[in-house]
N, C-alpha and C. Protein backbone atom coordinates (compact mmCIF):
# COMPACT_ATOMS: atom_id res chain seq x y z
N UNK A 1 0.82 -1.20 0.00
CA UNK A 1 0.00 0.00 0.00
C UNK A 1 0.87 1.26 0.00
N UNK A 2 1.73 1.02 0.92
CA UNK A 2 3.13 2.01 0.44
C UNK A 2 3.17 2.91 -0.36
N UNK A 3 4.10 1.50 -1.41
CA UNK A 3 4.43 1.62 -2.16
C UNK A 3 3.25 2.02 -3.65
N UNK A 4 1.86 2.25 -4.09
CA UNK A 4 1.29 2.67 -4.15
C UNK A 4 1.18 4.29 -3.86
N UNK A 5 0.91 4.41 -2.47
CA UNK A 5 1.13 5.87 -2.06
C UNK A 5 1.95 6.65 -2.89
N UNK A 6 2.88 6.37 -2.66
CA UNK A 6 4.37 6.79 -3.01
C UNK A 6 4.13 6.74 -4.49
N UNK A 7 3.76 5.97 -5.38
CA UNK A 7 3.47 6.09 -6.72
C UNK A 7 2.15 7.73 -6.63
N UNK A 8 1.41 7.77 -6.25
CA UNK A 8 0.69 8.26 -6.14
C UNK A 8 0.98 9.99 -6.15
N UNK A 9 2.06 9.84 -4.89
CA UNK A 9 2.87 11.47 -4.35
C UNK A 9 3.58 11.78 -5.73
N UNK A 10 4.64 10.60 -5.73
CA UNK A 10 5.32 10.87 -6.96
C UNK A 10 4.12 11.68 -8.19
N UNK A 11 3.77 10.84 -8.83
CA UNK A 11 3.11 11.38 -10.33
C UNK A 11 2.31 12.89 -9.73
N UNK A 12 1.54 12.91 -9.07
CA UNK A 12 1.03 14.14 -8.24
C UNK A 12 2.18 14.90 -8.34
N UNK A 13 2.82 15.19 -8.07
CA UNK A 13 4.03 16.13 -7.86
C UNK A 13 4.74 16.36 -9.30
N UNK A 14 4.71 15.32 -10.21
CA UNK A 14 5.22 15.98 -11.64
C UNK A 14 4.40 16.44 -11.82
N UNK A 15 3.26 15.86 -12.27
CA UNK A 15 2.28 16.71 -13.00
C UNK A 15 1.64 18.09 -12.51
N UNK A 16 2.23 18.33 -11.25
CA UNK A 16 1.82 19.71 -10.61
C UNK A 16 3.22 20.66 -11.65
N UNK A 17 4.41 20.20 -11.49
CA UNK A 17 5.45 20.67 -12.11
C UNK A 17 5.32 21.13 -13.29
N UNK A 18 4.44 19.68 -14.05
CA UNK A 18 3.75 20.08 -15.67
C UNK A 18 3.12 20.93 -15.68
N UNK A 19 2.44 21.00 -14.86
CA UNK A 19 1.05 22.06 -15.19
C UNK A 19 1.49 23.51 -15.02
N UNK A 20 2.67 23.45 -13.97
CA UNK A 20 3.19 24.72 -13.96
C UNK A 20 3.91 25.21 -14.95
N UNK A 21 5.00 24.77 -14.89
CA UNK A 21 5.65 24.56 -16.69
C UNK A 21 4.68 25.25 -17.89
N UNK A 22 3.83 24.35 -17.96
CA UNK A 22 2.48 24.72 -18.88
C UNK A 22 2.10 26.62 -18.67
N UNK A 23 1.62 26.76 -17.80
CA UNK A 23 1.41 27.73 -17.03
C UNK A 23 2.05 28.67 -17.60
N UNK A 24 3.77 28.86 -17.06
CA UNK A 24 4.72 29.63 -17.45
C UNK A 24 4.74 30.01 -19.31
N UNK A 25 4.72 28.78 -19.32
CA UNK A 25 4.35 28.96 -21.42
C UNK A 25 3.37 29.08 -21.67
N UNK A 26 2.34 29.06 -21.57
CA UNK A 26 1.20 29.82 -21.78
C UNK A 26 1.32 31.28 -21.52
N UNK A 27 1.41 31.66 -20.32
CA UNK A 27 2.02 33.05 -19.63
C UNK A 27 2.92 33.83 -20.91
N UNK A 28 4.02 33.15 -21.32
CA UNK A 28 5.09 33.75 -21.86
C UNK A 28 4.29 33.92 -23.66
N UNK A 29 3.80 32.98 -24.01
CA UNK A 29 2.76 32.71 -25.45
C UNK A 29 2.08 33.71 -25.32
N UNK A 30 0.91 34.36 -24.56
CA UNK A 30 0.42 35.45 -24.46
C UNK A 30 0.81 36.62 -24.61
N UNK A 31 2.19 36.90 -23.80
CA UNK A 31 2.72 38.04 -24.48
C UNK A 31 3.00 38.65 -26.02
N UNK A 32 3.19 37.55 -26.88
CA UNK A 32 3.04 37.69 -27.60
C UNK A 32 1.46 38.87 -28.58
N UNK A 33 0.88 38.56 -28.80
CA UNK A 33 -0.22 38.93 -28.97
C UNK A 33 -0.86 40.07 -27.88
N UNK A 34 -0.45 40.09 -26.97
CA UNK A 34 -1.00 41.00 -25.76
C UNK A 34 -0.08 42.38 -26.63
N UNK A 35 1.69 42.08 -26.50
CA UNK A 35 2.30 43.00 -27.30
C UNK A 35 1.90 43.57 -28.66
N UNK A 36 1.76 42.78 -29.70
CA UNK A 36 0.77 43.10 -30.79
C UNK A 36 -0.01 44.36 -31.25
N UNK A 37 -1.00 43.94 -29.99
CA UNK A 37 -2.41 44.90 -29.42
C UNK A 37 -1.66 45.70 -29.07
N UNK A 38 -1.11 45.63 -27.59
CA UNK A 38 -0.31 47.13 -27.64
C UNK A 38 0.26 48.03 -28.69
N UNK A 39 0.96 47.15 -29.45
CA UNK A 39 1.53 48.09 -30.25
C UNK A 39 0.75 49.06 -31.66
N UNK A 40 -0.32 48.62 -31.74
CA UNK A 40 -1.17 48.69 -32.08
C UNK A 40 -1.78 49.68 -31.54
N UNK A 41 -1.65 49.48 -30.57
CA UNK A 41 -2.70 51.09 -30.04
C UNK A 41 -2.09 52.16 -30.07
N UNK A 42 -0.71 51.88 -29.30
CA UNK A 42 0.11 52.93 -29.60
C UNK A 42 0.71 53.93 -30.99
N UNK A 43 0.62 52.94 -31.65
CA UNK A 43 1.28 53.44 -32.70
C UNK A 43 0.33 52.68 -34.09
N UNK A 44 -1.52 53.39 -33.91
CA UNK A 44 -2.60 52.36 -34.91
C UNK A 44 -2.02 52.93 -36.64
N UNK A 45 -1.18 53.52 -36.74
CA UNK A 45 -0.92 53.92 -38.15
C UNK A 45 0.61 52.89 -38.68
N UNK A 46 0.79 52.35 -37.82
CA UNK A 46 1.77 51.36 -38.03
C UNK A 46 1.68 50.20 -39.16
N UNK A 47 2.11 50.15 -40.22
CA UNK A 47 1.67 48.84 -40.98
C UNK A 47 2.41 47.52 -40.51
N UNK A 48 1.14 46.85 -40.42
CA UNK A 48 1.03 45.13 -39.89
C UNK A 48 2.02 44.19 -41.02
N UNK A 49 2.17 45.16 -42.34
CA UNK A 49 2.81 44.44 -43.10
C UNK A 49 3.77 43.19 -42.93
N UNK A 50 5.06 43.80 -41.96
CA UNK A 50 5.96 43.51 -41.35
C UNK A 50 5.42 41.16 -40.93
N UNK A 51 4.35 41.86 -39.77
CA UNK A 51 4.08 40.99 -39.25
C UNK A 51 3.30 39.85 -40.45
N UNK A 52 2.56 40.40 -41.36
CA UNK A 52 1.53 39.62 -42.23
C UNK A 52 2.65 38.75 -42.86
N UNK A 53 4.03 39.40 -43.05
CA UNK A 53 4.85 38.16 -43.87
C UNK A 53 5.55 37.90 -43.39
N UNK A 54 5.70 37.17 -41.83
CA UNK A 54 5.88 36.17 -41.39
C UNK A 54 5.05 34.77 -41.42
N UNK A 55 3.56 35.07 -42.39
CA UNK A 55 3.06 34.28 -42.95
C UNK A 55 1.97 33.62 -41.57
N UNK A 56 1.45 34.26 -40.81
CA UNK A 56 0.64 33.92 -39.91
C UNK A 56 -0.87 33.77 -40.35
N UNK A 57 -1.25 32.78 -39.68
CA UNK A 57 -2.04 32.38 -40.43
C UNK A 57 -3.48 32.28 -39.48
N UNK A 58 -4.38 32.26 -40.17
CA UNK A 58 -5.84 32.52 -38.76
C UNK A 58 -6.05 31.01 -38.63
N UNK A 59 -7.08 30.91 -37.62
CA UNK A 59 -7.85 29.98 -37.40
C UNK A 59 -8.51 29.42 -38.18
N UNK A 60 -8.92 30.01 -39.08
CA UNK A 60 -9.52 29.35 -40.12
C UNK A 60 -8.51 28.80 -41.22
N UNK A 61 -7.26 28.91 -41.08
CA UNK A 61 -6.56 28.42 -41.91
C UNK A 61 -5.92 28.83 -43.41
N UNK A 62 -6.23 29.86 -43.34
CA UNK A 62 -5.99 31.15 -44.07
C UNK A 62 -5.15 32.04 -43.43
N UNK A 63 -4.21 32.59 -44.49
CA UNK A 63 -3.04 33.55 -44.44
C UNK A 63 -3.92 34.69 -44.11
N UNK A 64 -3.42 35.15 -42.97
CA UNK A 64 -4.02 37.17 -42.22
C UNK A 64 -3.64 37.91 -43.18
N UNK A 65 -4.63 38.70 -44.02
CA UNK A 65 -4.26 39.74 -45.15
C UNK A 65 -4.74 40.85 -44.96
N UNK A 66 -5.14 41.20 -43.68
CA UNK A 66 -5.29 42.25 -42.79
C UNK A 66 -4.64 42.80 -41.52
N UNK A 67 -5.01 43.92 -40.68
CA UNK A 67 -4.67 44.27 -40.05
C UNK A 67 -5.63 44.18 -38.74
N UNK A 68 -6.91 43.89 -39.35
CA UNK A 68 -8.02 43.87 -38.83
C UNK A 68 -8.04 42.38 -38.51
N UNK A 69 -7.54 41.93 -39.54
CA UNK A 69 -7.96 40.25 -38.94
C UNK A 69 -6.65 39.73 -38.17
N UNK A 70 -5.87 40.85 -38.16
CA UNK A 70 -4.65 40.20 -37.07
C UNK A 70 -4.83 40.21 -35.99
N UNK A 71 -5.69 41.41 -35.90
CA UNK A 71 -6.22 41.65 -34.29
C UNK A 71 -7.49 40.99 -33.79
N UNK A 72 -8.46 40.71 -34.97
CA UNK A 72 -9.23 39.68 -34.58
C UNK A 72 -8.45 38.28 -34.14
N UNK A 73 -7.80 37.83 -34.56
CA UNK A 73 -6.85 36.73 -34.43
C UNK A 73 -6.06 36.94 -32.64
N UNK A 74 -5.73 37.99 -32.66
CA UNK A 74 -5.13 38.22 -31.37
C UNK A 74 -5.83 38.32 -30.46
N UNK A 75 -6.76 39.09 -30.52
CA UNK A 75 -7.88 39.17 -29.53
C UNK A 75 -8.61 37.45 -29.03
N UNK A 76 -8.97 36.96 -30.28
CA UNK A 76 -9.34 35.69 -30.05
C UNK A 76 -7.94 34.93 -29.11
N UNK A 77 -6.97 34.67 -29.57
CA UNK A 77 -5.78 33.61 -28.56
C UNK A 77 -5.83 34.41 -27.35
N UNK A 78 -6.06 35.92 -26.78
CA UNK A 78 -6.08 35.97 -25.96
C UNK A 78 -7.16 35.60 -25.20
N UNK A 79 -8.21 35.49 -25.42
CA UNK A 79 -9.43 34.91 -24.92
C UNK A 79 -9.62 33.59 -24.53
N UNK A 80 -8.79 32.85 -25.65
CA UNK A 80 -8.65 31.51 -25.27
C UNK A 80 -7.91 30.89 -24.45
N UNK A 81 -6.99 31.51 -24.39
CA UNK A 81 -5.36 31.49 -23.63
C UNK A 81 -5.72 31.61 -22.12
N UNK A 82 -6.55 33.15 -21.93
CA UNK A 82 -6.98 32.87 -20.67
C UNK A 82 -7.94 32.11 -19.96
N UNK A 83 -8.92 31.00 -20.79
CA UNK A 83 -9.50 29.66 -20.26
C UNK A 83 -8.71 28.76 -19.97
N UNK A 84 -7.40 28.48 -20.94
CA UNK A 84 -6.43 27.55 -20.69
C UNK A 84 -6.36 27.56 -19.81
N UNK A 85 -5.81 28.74 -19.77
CA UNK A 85 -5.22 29.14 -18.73
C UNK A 85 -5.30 29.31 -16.96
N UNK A 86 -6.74 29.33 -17.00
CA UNK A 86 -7.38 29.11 -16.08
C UNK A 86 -7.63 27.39 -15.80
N UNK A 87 -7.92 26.95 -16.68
CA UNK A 87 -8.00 25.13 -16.43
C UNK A 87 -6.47 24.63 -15.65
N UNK A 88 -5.58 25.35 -16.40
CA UNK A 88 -4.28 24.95 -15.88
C UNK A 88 -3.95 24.98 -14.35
N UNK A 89 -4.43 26.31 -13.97
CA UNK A 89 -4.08 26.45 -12.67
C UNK A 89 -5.48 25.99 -11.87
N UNK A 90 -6.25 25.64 -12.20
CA UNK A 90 -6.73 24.92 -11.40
C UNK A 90 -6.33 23.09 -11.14
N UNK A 91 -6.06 22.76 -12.38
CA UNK A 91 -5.26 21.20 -12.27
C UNK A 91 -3.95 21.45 -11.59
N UNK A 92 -3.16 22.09 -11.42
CA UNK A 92 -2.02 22.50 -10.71
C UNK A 92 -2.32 22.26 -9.10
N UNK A 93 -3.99 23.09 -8.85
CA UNK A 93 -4.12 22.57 -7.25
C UNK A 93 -4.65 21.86 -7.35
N UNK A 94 -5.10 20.56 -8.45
CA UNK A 94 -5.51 19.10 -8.03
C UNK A 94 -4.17 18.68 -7.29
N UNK A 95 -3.35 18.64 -8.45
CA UNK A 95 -2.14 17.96 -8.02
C UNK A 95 -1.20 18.03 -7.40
N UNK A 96 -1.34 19.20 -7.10
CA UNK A 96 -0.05 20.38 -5.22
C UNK A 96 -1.37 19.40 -4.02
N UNK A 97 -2.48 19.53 -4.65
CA UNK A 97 -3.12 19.28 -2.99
C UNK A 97 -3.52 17.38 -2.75
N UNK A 98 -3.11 16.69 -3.91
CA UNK A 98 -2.83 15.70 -4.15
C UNK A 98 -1.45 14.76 -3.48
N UNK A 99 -0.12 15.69 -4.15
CA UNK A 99 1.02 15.23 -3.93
C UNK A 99 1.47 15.69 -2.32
N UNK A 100 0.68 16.47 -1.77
CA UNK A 100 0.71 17.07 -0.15
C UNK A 100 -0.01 15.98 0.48
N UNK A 101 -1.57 15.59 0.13
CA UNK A 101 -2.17 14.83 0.85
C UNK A 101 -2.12 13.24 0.32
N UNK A 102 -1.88 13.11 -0.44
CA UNK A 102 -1.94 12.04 -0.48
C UNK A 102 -3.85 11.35 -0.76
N UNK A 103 -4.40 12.44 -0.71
CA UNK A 103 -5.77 12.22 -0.84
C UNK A 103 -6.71 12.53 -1.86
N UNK A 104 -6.53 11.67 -3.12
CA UNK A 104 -7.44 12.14 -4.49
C UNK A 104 -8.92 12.40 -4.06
N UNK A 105 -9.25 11.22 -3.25
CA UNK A 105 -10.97 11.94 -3.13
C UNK A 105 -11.40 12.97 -2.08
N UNK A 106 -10.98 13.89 -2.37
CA UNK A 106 -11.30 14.64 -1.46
C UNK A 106 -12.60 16.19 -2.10
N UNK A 107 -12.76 16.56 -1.25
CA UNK A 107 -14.43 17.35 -1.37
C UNK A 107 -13.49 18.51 -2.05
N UNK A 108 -12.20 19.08 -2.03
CA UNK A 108 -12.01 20.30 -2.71
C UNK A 108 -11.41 19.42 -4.09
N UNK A 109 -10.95 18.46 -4.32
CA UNK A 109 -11.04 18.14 -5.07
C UNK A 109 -11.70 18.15 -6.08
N UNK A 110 -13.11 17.38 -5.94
CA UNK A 110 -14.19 17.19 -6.36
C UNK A 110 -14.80 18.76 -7.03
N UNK A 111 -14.52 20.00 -6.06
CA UNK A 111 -15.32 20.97 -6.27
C UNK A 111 -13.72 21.86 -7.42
N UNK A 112 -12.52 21.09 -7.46
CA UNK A 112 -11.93 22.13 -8.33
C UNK A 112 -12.50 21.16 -9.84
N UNK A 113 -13.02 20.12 -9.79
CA UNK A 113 -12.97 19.27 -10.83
C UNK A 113 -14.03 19.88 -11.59
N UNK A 114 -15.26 20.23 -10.44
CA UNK A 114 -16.22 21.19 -11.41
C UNK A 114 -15.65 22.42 -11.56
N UNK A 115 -15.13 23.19 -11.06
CA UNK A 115 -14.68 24.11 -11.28
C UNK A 115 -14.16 24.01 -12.78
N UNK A 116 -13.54 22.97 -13.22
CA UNK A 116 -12.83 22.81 -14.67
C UNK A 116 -14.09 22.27 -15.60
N UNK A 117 -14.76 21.74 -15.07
CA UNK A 117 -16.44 21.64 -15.75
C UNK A 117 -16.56 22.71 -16.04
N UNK A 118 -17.18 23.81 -14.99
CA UNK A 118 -17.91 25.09 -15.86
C UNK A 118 -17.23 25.71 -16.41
N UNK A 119 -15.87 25.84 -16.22
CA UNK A 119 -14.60 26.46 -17.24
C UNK A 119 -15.11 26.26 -18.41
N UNK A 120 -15.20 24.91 -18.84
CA UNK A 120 -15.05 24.74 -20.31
C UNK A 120 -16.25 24.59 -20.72
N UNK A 121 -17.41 24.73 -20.33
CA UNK A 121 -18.89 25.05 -20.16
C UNK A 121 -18.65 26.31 -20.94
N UNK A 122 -18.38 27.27 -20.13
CA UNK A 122 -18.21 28.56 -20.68
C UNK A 122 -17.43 29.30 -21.47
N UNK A 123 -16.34 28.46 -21.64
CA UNK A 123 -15.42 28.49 -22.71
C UNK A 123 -15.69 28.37 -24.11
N UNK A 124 -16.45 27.12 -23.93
CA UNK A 124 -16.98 26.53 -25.61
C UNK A 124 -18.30 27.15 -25.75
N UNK A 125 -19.01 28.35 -25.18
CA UNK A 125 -19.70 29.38 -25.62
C UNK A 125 -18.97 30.63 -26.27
N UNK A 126 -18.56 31.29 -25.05
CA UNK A 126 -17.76 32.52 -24.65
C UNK A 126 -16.56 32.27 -26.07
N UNK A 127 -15.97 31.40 -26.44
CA UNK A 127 -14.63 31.64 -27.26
C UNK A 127 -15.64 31.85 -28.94
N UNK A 128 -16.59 31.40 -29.28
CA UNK A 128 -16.80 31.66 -30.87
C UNK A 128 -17.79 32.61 -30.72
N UNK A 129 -18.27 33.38 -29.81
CA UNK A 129 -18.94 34.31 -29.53
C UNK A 129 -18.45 35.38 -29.66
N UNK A 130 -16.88 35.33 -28.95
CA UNK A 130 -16.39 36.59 -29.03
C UNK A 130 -15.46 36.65 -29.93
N UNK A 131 -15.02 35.22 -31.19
CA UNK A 131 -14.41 35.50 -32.04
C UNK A 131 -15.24 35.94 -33.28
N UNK A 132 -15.86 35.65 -32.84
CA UNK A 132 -17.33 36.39 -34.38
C UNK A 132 -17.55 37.64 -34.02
N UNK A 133 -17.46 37.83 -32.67
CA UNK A 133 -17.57 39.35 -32.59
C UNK A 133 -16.17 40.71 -32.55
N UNK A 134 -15.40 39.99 -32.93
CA UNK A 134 -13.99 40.12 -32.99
C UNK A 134 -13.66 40.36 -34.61
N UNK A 135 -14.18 39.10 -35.15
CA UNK A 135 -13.93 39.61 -36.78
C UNK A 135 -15.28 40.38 -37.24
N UNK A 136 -16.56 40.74 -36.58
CA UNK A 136 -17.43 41.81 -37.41
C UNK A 136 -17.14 43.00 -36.87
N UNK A 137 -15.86 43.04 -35.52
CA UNK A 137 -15.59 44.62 -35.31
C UNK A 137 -14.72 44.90 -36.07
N UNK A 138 -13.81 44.35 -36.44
CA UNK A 138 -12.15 44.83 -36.68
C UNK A 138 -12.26 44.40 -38.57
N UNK A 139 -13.18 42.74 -39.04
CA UNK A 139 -13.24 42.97 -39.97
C UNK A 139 -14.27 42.50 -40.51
N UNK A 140 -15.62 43.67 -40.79
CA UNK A 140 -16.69 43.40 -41.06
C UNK A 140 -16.80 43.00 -42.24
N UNK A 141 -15.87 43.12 -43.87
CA UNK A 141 -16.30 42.38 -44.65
C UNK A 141 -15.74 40.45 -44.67
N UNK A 142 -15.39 40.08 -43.39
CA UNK A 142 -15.02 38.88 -43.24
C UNK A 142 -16.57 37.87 -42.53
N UNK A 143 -17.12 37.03 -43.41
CA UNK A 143 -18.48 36.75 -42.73
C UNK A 143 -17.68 35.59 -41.61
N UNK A 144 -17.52 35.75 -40.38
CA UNK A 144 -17.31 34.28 -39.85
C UNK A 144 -18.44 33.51 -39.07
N UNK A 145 -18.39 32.29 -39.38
CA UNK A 145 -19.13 31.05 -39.29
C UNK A 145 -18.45 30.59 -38.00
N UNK A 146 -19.39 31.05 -36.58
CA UNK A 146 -19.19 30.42 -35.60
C UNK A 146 -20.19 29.44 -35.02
N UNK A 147 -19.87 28.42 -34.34
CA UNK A 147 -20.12 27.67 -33.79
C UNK A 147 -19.91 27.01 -32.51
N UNK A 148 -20.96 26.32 -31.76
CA UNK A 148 -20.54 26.32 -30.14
C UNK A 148 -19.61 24.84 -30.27
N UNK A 149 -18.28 24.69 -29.46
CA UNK A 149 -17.40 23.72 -29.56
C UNK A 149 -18.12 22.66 -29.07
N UNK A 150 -18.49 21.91 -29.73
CA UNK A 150 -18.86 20.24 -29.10
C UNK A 150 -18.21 19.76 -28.08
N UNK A 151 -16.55 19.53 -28.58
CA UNK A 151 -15.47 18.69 -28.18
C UNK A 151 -15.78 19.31 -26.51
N UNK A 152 -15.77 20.65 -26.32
CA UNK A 152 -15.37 21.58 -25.10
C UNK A 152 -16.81 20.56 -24.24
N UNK A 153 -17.88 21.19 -24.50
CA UNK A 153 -19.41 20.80 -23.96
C UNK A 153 -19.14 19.30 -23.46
N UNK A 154 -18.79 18.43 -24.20
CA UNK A 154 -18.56 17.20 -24.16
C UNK A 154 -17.97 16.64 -22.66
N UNK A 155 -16.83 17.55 -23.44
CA UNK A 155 -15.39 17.31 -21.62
C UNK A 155 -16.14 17.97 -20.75
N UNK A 156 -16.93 18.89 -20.63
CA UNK A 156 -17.16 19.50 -19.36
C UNK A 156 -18.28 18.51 -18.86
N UNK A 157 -18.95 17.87 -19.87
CA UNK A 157 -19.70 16.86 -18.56
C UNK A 157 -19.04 15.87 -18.08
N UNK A 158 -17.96 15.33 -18.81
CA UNK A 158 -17.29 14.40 -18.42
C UNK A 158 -16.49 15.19 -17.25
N UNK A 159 -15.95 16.20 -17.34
CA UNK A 159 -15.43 16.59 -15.95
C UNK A 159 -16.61 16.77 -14.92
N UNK A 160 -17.57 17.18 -14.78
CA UNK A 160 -19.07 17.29 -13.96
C UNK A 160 -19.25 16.42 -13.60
N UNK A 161 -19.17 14.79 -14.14
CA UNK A 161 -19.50 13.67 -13.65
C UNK A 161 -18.27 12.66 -13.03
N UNK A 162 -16.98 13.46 -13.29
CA UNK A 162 -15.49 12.79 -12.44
C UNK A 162 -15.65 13.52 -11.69
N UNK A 163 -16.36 14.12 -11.21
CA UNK A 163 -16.39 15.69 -9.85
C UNK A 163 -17.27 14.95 -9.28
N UNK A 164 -18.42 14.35 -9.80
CA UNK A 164 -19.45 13.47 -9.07
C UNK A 164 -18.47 12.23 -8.35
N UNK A 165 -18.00 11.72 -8.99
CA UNK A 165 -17.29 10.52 -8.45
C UNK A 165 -16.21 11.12 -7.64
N UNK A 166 -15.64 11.60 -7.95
CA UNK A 166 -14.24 12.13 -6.85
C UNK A 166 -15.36 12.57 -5.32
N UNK A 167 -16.36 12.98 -5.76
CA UNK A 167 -17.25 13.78 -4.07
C UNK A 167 -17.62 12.11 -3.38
N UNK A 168 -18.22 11.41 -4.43
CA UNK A 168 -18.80 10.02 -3.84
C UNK A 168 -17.73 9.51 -2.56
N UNK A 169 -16.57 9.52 -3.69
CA UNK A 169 -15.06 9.14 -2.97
C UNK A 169 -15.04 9.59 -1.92
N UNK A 170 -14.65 10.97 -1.92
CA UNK A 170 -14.74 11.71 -0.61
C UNK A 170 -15.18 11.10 0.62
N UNK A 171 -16.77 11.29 0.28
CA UNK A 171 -18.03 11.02 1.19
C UNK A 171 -17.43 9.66 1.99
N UNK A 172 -17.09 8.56 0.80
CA UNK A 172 -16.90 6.85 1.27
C UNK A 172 -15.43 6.91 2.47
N UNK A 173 -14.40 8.08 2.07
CA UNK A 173 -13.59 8.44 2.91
C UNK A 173 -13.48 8.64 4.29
N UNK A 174 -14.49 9.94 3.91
CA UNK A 174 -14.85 10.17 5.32
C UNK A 174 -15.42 9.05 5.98
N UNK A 175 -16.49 8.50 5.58
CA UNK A 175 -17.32 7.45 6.38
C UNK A 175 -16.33 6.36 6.81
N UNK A 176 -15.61 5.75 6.43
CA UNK A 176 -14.43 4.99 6.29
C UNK A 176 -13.32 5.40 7.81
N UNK A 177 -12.65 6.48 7.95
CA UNK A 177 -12.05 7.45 8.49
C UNK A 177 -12.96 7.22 10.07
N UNK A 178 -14.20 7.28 9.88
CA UNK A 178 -15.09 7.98 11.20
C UNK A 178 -15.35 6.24 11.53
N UNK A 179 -15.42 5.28 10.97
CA UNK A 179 -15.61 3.60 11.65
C UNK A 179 -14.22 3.44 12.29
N UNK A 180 -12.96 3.62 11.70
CA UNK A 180 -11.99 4.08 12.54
C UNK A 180 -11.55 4.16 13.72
């Protein structure tokens, strides 16, 4: 049983490392585009040229032949970046409060697991919402075709219902703990 444990602390403890890691590059990826925008504001008579032929390319898979759709483009990764981004650091305190306790089923557990549920609940609304509204500000003759992410909706019940089971856990814990 130990030895188990100890498997347990271990992987808990990288993957807190990963997630941080993650974190940091995500963090540092953002700047990117955050700079962009700035520069952009500062200086909006600036031609994007520069940047357009480095050959960047949108989401849709098409070369940016605007200036307007660069910033739609930017605006969007930043939007998205910060859901990641947010999922990240919440799996970070699965696994700090994991590789400390030694205790996966536990009730904050359970409640960061939904926590990463409604994340991406609201994510796979919130991200083609505000990228459609992103390319009819910056570039209204671009029609974009948004849609709510399946894949996202999908995982978030599957995280909603590992949040169900991690609380069950909990609960069987405690009860377990208190015969004791």
């Amino acid at each position: 049983m130990d030895s188990l444990k100890d498997k347990i602390q271990k992987s808990s403890k990288t993957m807190a490392f990963i997630t941080k890691i993650l974190c940091i590059s995500l963090i540092i990826g953002l700047c990117v585009p955050i700079i962009v925008l700035v520069w952009y504001t500062v200086a909006p008579d600036t031609n994007f040229f520069a940047l357009r032929e480095l050959g960047f390319y949108s989401s849709t898979g098409q070369l940016v032949k605007s200036t307007g759709e660069l910033i739609a483009e930017m605006l969007t990764i930043i939007v998205s970046g910060v859901f990641v981004l947010d999922i990240l650091l919440i799996a970070n305190r699965i696994f700090h409060s994991i590789g400390i306790d030694i205790m996966p089923f536990s009730r904050e557990n359970a409640m960061n697991l939904k926590k990463i549920a409604k994340v991406l609940l609201v994510y796979s609304i919130v991200e083609p919402i505000s990228k459609a509204g992103f390319y009819s500000s910056f570039v209204p003759e671009v029609q974009m075709q948004s849609s709510l992410n399946i894949v996202s909706i999908i995982l978030a019940f599957v995280f909603f219902f590992v949040s169900v089971v991690f609380a069950y856990g909990a609960e069987l814990q405690r009860q377990f703990d208190e015969t004791l």
